[in-house]
N, C-alpha and C. Protein backbone atom coordinates (compact mmCIF):
# COMPACT_ATOMS: atom_id res chain seq x y z
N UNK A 1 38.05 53.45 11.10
CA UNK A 1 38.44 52.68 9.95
C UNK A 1 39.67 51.84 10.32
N UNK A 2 39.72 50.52 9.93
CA UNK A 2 40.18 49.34 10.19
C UNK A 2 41.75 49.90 9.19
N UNK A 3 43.20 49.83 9.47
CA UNK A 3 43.52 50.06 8.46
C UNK A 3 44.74 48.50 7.84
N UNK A 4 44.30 48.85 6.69
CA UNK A 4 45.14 47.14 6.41
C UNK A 4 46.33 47.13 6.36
N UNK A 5 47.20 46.05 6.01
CA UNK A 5 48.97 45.96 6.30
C UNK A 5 48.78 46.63 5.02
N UNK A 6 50.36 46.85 4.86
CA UNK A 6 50.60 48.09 3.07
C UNK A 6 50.69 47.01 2.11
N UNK A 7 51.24 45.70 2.98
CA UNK A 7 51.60 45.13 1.23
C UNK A 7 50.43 44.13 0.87
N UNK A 8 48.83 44.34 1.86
CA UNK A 8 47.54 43.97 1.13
C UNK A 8 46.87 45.01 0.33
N UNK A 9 47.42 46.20 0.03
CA UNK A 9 46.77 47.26 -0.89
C UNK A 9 47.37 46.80 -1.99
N UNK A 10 46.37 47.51 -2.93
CA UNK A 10 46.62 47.47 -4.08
C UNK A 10 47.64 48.34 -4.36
N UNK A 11 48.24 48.49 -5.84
CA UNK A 11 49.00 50.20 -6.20
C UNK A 11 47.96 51.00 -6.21
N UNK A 12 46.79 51.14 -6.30
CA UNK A 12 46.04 52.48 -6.27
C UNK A 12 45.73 53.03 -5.01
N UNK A 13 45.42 52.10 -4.32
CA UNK A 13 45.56 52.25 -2.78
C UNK A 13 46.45 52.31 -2.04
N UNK A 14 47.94 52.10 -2.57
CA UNK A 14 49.08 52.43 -1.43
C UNK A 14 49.46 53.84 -2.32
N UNK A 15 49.10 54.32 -3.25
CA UNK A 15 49.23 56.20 -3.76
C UNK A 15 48.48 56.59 -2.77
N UNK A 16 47.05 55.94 -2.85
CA UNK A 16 46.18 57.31 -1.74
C UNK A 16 46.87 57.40 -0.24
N UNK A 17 47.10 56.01 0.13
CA UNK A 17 47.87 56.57 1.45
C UNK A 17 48.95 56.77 1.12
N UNK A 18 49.85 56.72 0.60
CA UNK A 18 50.98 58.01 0.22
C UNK A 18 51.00 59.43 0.53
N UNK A 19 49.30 59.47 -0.30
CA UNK A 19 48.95 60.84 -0.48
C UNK A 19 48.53 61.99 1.19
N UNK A 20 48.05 60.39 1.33
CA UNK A 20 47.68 60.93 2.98
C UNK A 20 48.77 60.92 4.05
N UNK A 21 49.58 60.44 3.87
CA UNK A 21 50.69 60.39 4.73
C UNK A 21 51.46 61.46 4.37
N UNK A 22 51.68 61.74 3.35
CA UNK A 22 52.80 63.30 3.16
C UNK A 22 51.50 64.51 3.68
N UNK A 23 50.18 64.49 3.45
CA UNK A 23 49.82 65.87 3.52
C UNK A 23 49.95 65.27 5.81
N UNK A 24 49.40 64.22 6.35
CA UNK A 24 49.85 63.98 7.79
C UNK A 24 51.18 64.81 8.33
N UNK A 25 51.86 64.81 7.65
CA UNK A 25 53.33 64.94 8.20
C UNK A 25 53.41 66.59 8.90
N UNK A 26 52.61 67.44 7.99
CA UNK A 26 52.84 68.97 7.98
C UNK A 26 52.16 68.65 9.66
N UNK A 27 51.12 68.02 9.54
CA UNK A 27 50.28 68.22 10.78
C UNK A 27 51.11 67.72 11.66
N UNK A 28 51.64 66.72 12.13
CA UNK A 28 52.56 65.72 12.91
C UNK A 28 53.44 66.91 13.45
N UNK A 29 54.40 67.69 12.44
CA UNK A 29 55.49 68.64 12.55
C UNK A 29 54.92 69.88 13.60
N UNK A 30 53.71 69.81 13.35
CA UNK A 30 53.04 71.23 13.88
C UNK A 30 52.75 70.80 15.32
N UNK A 31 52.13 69.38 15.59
CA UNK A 31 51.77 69.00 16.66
C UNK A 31 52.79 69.11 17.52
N UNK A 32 53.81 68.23 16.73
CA UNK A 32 55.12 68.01 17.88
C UNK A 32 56.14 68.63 18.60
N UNK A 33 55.83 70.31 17.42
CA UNK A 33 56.31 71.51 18.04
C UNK A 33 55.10 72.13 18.87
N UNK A 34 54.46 72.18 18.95
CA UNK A 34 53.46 72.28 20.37
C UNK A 34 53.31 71.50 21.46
N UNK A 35 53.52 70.38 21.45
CA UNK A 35 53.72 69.75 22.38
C UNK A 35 55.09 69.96 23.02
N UNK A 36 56.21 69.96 22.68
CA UNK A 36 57.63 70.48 23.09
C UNK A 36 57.43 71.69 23.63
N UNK A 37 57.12 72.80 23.00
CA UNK A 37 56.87 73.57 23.22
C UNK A 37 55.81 73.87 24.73
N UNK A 38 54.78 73.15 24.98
CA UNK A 38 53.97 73.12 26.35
C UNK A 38 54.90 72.52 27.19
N UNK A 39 55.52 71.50 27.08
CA UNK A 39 56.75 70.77 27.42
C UNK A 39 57.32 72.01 28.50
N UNK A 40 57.84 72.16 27.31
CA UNK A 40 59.37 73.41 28.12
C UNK A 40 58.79 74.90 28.92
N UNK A 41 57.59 74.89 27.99
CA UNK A 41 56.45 75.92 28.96
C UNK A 41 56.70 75.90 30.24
N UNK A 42 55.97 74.65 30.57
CA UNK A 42 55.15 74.27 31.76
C UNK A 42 56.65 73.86 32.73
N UNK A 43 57.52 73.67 32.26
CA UNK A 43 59.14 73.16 33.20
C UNK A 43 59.71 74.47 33.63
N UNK A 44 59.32 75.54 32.36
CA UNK A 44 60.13 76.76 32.94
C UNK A 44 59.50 77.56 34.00
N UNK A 45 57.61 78.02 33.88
CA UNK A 45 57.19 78.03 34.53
C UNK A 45 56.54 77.50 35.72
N UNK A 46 56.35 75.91 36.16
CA UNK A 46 55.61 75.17 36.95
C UNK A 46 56.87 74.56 37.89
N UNK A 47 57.77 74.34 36.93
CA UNK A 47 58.89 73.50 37.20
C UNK A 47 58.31 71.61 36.92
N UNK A 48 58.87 70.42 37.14
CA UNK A 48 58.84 69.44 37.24
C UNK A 48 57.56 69.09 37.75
N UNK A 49 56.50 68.25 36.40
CA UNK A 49 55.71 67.95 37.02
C UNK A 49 54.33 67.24 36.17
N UNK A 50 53.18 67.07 36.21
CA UNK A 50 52.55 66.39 35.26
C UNK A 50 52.35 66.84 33.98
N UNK A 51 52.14 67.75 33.98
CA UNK A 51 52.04 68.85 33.11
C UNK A 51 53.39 68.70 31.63
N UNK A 52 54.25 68.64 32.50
CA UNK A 52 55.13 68.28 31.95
C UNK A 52 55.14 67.38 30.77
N UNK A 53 55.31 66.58 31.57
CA UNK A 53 55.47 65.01 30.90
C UNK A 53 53.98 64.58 30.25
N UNK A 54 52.93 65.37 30.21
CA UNK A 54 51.91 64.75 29.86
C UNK A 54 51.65 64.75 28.19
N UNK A 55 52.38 66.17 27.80
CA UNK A 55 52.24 66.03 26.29
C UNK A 55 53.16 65.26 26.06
N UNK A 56 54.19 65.03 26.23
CA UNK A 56 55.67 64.15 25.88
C UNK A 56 55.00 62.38 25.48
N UNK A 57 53.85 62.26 26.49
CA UNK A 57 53.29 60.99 26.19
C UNK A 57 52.48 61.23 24.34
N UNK A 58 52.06 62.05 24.19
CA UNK A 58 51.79 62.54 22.72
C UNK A 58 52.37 62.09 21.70
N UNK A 59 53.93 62.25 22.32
CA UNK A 59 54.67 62.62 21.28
C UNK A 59 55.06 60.83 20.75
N UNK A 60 54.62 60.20 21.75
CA UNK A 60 54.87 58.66 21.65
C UNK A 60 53.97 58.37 19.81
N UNK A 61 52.51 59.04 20.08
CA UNK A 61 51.66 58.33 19.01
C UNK A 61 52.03 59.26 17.92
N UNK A 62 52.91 60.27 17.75
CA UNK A 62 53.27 61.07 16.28
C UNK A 62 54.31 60.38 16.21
N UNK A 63 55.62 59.66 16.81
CA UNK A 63 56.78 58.72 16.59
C UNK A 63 56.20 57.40 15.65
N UNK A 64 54.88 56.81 16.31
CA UNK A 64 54.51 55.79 15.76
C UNK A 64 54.11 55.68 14.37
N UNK A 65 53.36 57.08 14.23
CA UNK A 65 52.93 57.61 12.71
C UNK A 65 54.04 57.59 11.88
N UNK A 66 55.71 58.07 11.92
CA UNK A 66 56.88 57.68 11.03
C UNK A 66 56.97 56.78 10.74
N UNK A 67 56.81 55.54 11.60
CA UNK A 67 57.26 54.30 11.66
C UNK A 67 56.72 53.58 10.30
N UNK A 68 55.12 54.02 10.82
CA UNK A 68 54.32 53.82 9.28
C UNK A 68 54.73 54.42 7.93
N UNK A 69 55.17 55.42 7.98
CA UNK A 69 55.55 56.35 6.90
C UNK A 69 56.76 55.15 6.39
N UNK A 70 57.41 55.03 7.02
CA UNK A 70 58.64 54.65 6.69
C UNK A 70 58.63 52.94 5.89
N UNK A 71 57.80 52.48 7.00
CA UNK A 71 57.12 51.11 5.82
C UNK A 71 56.59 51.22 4.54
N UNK A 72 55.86 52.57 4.89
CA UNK A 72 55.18 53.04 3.45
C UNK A 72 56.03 52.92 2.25
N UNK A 73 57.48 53.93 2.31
CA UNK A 73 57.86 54.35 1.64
C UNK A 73 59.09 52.74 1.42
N UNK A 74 59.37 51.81 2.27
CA UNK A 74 59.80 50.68 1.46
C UNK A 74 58.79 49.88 0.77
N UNK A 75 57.38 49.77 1.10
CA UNK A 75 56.75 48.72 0.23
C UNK A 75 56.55 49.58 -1.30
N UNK A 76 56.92 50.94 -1.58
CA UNK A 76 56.97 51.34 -2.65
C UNK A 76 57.75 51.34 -3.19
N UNK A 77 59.34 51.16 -2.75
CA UNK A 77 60.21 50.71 -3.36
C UNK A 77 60.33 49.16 -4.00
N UNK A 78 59.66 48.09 -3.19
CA UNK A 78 59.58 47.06 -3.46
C UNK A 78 58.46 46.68 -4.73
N UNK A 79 57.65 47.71 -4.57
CA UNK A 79 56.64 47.26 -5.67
C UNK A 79 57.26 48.27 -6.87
N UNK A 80 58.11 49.00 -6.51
CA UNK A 80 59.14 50.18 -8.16
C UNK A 80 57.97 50.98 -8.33
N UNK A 81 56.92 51.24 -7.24
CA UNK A 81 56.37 52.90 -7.38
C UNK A 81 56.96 54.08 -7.27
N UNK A 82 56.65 55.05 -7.80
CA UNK A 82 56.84 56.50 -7.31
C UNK A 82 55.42 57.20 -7.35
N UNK A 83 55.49 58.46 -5.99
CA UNK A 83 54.27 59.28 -5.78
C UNK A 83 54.49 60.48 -7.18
């Protein structure tokens, strides 16, 4: 699914992704402590090495997901919504 800029939704459609972006987040939080977590795994045991750094690249596309959040939550200020 194609997804559109926020400020071509409607208000009914920037609630649902609202809606979807706060229940995202729990997941994001969970991911990103597993990935850290394999992180520091794999450094304490392997030492320095792909393994390593390979979830850390992960952690690039859950950073990007805030970014969105964060637009989210100004085009709702701009339009005087609340969730």
């Amino acid at each position: 699914m194609i997804q559109k800029d926020l400020s071509e939704l409607t208000n009914e459609e920037l609630l649902l992704e609202g809606k979807r972006i706060k229940s995202g987040n729990i997941v994001n939080a969970v991911l990103f402590g597993v990935m850290i977590g394999v992180a520091t795994w794999s450094t304490v045991k392997y030492g320095l090495g792909i393994i390593t750094f390979f979830p850390l690249l992960f952690i690039q596309m859950l950073l990007k997901n805030n970014a969105r959040k964060k637009a989210f939550e100004t085009e709702l200020k701009n339009r005087n919504l609340t969730l």
